[in-house]
N, C-alpha and C. Protein backbone atom coordinates (compact mmCIF):
# COMPACT_ATOMS: atom_id res chain seq x y z
N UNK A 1 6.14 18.52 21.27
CA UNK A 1 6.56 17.79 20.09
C UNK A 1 6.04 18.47 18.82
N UNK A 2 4.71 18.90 18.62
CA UNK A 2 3.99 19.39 17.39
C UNK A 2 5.19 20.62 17.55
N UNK A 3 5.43 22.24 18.28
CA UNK A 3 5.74 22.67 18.09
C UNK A 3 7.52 22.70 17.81
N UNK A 4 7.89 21.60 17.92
CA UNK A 4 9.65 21.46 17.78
C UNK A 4 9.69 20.84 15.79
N UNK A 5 8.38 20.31 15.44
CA UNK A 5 8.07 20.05 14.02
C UNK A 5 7.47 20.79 13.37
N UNK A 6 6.89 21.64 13.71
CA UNK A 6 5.97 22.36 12.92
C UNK A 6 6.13 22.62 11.26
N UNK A 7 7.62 23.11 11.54
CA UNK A 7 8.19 23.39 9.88
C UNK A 7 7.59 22.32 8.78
N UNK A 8 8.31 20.55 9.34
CA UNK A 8 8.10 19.25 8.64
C UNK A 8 6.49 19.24 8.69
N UNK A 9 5.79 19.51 9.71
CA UNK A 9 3.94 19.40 9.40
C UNK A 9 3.45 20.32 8.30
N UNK A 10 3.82 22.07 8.65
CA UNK A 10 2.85 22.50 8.36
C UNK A 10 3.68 22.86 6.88
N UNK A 11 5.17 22.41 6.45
CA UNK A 11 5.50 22.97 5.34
C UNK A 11 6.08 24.35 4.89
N UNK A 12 6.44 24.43 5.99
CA UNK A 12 6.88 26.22 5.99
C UNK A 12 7.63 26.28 7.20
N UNK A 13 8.80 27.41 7.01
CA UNK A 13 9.31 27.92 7.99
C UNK A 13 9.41 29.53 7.98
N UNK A 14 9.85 30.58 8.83
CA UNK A 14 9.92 31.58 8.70
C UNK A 14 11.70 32.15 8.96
N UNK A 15 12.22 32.71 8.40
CA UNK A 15 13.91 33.08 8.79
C UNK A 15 14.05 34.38 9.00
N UNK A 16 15.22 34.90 9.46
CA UNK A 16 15.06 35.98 9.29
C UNK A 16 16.86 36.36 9.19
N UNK A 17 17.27 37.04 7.56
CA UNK A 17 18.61 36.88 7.00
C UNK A 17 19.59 37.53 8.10
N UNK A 18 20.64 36.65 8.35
CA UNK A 18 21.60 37.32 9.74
C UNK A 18 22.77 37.91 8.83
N UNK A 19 22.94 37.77 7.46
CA UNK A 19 24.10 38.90 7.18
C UNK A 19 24.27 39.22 5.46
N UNK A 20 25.15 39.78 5.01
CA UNK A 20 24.69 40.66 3.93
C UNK A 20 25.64 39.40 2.69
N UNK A 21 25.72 38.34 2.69
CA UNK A 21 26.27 37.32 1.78
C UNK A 21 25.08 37.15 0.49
N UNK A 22 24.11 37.47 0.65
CA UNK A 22 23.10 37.47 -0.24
C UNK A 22 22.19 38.39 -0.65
N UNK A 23 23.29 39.89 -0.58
CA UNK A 23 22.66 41.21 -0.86
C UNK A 23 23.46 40.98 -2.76
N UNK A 24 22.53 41.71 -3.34
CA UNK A 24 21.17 42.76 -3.07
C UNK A 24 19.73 41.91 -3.00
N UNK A 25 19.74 40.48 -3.46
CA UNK A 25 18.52 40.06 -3.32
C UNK A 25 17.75 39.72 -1.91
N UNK A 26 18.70 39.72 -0.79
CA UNK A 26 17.98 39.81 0.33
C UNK A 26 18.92 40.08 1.01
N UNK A 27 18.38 41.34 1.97
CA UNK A 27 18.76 42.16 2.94
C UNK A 27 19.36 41.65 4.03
N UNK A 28 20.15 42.21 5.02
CA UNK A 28 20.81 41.97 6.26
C UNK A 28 19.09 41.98 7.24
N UNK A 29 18.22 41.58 8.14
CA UNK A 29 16.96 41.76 8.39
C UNK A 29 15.95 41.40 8.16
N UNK A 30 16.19 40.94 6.61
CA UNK A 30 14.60 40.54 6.05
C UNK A 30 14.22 39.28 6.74
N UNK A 31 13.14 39.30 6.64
CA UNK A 31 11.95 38.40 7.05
C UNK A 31 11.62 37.60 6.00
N UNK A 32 11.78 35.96 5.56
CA UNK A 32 11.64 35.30 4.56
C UNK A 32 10.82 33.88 4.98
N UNK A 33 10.31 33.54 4.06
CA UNK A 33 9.46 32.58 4.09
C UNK A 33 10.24 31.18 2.76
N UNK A 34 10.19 29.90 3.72
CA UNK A 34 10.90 28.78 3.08
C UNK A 34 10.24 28.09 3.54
N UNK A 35 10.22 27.17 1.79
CA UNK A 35 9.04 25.50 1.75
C UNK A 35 9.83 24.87 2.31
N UNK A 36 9.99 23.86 3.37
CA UNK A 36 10.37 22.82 3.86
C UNK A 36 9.67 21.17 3.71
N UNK A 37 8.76 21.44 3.06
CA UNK A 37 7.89 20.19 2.87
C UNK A 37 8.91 19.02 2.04
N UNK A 38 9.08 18.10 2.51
CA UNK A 38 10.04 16.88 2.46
C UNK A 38 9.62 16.65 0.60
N UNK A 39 8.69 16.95 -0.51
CA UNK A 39 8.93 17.04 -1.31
C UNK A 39 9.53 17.69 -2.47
N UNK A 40 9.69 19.08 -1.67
CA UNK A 40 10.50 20.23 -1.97
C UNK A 40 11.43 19.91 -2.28
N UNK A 41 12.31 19.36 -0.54
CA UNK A 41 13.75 19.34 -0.65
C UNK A 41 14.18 18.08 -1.10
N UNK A 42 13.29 17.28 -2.24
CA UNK A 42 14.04 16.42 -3.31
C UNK A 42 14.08 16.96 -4.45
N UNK A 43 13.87 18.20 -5.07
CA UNK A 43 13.79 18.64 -6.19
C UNK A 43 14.40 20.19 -6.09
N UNK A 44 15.87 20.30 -6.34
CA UNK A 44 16.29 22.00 -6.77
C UNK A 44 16.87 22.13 -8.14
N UNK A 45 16.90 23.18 -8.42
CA UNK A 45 17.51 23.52 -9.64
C UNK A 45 18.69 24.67 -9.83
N UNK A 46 18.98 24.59 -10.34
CA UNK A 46 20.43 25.93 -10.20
C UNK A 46 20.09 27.23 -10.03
N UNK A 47 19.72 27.93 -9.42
CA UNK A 47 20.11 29.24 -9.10
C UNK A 47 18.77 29.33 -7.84
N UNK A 48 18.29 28.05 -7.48
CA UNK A 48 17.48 27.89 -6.45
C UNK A 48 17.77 28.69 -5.62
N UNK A 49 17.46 29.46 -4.23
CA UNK A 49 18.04 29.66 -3.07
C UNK A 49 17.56 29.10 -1.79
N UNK A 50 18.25 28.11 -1.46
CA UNK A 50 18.44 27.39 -0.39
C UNK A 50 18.89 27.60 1.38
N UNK A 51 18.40 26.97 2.52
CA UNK A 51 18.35 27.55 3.33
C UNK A 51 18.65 26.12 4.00
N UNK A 52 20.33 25.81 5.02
CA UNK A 52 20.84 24.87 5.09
C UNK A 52 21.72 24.95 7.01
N UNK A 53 21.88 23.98 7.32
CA UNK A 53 22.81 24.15 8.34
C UNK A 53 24.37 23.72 8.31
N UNK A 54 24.69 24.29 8.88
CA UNK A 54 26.04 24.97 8.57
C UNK A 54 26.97 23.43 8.29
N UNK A 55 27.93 23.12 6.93
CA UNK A 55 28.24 21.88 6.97
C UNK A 55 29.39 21.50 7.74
N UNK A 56 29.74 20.83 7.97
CA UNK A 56 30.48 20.30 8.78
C UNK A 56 32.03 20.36 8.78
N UNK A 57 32.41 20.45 7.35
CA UNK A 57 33.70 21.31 6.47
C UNK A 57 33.94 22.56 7.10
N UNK A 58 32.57 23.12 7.08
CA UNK A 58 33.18 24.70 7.35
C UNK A 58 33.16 25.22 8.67
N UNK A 59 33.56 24.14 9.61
CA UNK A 59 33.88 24.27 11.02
C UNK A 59 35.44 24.85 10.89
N UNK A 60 36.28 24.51 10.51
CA UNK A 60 37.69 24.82 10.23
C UNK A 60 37.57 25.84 9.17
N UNK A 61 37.00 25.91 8.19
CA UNK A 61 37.19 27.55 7.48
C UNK A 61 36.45 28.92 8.33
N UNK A 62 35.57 28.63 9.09
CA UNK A 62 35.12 29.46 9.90
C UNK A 62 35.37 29.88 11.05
N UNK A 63 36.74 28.83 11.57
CA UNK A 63 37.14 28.63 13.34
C UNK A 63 37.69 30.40 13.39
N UNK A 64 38.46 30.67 12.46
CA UNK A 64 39.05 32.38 12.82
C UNK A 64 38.02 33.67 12.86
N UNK A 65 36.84 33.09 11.76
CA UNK A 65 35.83 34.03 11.92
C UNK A 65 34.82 33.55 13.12
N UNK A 66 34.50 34.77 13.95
CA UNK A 66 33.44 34.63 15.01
C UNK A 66 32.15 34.99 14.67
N UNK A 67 31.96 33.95 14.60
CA UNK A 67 30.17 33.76 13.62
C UNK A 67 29.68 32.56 14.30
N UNK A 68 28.20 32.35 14.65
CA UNK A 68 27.58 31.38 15.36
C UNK A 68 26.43 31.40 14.51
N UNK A 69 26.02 31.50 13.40
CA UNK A 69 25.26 31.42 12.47
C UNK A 69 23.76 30.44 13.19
N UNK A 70 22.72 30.24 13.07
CA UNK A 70 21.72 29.00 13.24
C UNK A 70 21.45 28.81 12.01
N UNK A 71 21.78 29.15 11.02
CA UNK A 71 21.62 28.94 9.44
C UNK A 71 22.09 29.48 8.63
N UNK A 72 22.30 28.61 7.09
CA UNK A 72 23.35 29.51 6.10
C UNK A 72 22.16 29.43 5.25
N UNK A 73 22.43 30.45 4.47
CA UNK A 73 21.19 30.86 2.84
C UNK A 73 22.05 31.19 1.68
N UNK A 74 22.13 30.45 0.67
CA UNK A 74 23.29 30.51 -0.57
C UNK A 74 22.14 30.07 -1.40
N UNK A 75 22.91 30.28 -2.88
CA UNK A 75 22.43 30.10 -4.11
C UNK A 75 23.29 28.82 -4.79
N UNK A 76 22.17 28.05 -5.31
CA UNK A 76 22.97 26.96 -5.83
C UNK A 76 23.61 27.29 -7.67
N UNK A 77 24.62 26.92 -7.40
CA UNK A 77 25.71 27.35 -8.54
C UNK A 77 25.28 25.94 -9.57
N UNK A 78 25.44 24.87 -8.91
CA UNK A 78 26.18 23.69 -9.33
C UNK A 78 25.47 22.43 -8.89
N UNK A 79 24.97 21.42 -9.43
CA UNK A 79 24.51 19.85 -9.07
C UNK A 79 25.44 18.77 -8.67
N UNK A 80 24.79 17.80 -8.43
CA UNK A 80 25.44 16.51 -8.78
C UNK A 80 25.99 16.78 -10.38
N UNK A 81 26.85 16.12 -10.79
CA UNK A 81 27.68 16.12 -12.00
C UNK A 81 28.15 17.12 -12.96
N UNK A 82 27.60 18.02 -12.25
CA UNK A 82 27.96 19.68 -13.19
C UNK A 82 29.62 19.68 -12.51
N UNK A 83 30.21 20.60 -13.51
CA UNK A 83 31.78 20.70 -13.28
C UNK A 83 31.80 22.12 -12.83
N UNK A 84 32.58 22.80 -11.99
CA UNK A 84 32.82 24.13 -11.58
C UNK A 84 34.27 24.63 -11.36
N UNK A 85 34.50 25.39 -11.69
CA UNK A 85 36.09 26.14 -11.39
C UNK A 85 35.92 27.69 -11.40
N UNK A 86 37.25 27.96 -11.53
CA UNK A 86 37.36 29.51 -11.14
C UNK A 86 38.45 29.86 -12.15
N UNK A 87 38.33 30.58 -13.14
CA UNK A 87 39.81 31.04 -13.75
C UNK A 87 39.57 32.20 -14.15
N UNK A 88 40.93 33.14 -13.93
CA UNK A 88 41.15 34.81 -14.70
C UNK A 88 39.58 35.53 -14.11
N UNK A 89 39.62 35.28 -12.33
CA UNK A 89 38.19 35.93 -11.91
C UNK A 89 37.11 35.53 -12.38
N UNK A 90 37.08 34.68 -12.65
CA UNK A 90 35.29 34.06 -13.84
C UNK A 90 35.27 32.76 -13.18
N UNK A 91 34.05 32.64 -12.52
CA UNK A 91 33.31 31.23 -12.41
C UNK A 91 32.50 30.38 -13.37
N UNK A 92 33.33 29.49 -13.64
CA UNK A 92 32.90 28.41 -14.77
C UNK A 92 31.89 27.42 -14.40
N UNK A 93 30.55 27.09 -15.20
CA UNK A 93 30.10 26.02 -14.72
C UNK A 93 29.83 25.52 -16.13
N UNK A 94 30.32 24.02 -15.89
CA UNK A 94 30.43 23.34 -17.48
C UNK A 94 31.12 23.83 -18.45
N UNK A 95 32.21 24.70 -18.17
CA UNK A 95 32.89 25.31 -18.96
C UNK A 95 31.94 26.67 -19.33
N UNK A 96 31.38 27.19 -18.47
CA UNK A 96 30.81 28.24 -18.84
C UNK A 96 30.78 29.06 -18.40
N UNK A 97 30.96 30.85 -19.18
CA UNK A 97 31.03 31.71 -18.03
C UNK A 97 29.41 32.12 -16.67
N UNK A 98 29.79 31.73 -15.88
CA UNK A 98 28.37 32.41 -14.99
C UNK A 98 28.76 33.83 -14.01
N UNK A 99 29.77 34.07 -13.46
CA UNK A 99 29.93 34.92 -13.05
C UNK A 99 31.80 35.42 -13.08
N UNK A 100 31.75 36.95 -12.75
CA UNK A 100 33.29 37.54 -13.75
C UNK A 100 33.30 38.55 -12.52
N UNK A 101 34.52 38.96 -12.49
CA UNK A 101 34.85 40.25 -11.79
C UNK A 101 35.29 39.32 -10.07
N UNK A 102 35.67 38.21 -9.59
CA UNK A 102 35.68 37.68 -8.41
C UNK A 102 36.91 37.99 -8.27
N UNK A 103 36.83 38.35 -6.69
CA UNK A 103 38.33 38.57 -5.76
C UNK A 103 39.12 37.49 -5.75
N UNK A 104 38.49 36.26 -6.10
CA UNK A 104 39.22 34.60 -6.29
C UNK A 104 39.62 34.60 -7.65
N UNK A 105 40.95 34.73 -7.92
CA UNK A 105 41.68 34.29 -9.38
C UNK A 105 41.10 32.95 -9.95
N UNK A 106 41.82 31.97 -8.75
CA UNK A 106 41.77 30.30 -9.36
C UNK A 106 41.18 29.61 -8.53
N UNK A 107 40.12 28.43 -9.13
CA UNK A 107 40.02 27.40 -8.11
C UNK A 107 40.25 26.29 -9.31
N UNK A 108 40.38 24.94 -8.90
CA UNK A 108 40.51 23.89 -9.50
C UNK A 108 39.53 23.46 -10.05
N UNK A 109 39.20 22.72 -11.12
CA UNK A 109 37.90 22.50 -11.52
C UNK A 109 37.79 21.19 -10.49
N UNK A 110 36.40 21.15 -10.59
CA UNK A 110 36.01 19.79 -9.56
C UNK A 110 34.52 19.38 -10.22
N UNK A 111 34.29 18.07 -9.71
CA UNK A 111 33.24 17.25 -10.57
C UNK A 111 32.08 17.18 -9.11
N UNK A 112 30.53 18.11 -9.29
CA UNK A 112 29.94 17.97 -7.73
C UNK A 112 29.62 16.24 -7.99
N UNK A 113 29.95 15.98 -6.51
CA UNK A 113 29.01 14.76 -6.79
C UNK A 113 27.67 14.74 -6.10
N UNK A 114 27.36 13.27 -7.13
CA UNK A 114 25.82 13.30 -6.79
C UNK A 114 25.68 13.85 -5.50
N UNK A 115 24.12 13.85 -5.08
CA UNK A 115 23.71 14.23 -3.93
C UNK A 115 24.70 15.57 -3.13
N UNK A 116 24.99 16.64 -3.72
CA UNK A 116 25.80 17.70 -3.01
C UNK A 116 26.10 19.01 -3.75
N UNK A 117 25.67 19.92 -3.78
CA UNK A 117 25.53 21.06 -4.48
C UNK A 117 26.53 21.85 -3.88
N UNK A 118 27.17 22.68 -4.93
CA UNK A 118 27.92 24.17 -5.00
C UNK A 118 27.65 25.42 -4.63
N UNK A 119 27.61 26.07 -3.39
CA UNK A 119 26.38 27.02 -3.31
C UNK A 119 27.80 28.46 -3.33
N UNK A 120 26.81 29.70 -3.56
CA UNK A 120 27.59 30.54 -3.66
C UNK A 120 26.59 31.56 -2.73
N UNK A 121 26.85 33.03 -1.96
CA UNK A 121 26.29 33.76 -2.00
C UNK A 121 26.39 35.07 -3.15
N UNK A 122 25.20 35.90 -3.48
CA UNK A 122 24.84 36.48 -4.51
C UNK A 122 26.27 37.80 -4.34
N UNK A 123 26.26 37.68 -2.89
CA UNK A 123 27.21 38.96 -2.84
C UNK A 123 28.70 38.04 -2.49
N UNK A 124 29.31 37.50 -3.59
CA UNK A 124 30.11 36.58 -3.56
C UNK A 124 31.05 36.92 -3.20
N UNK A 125 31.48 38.42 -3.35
CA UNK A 125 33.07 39.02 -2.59
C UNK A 125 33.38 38.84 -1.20
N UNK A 126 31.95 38.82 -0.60
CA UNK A 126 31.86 38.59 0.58
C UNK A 126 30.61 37.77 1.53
N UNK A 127 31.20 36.61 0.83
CA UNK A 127 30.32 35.21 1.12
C UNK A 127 31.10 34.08 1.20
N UNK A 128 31.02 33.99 2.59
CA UNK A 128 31.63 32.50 2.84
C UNK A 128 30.71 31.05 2.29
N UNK A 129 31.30 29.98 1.97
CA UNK A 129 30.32 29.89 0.78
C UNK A 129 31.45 28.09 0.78
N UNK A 130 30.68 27.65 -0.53
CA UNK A 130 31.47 26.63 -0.81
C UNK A 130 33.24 26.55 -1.41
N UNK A 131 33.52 27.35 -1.83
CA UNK A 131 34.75 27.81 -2.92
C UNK A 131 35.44 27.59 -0.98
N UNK A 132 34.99 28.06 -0.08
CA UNK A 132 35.84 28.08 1.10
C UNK A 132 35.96 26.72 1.92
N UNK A 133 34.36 26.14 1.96
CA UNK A 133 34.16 24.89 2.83
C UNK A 133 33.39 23.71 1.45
N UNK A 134 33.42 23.72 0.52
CA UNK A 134 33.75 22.58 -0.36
C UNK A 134 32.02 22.44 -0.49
N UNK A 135 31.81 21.30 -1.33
CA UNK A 135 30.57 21.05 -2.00
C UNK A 135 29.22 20.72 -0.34
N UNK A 136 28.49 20.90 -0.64
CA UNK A 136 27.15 20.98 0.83
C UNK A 136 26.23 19.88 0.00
N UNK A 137 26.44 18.31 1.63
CA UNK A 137 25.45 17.81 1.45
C UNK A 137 24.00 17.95 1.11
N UNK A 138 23.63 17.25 0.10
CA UNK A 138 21.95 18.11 -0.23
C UNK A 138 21.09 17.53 1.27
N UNK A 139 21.44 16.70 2.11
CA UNK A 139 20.98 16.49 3.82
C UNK A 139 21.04 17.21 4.24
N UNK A 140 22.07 18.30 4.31
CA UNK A 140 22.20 19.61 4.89
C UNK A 140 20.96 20.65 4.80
N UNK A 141 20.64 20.38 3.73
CA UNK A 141 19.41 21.46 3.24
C UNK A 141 18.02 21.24 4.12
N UNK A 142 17.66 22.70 4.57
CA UNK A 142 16.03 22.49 5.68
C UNK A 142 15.29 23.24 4.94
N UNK A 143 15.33 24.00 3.74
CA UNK A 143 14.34 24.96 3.21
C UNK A 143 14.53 25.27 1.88
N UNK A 144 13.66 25.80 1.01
CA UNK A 144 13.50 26.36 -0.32
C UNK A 144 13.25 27.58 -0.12
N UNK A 145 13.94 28.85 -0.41
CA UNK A 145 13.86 30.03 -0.63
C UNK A 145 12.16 30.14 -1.39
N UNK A 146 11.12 30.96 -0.69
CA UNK A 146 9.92 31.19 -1.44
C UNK A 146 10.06 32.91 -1.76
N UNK A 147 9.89 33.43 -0.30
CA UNK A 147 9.72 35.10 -0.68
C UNK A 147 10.50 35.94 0.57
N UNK A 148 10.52 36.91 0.59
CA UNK A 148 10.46 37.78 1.17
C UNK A 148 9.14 38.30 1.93
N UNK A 149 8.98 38.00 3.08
CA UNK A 149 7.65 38.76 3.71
C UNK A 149 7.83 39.97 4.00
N UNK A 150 8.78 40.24 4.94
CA UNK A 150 9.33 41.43 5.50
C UNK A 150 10.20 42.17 5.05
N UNK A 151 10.40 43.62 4.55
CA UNK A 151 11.99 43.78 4.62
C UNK A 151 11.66 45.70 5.31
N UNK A 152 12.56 45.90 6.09
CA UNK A 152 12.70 47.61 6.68
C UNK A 152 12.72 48.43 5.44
């Protein structure tokens, strides 16, 4: 029992990144270290990086890709009540530009709701992500991005 909790006791978990959706800031390999302590994961902020299990949406955007993931790691774009879209390649949040140059023309603007964040990966051309499987329960979430321990 202690060792199937350890994460929730001791406040920490260890990961280790299974693919390149969040290059250049972390590697295909690296070895990372995430707060899991139950006070953590009531408090993120936008460009947090988060460490979640896979939501339940993106069973059907993922059925063609063969991926068995034990965890997804994205960057949060977007909150409860922040607005997000996609137009002329530019990701809007609040009507604002945050990121330009995307292989995605358009998405619809949408309103997150409470409790459910927008996550993106850093290497967004090729990051399956929310824009594919829709806004991620903040329940979903098991970790807070801290560091990098390891990397080759």
């Amino acid at each position: 029992m202690l060792l199937l909790n350890k994460s929730v006791l001791l406040g920490w978990q260890v990961y280790q990144i299974p693919s390149k959706s969040m290059f250049p800031a972390l590697q295909v390999g690296d070895i990372i270290l995430a707060d899991t302590r139950p006070s953590t994961l009531n408090r993120f902020f936008h460009q947090d990086i988060i460490i979640f299990n896979q939501p339940k949406q993106s069973n059907q955007a993922l059925s063609n890709r063969k991926t068995d993931l034990p965890f997804y790691i994205k960057r949060i774009i977007a909150k409860g009540g922040d607005r997000i879209a996609i137009h002329d390649h530019q990701l809007l949040l609040n009507s604002q530009p945050l990121k330009s140059k995307l292989d995605q023309q358009y998405m619809a603007e949408q309103l997150i709701k409470p409790n459910a964040f927008f996550v993106v990966g850093d290497n967004i051309n090729q990051s399956s992500d929310s824009r594919s499987w829709g806004q991620l329960p903040n329940d979903n979430v098991v970790g807070k991005f801290i560091r990098v321990v390891y990397r080759r």
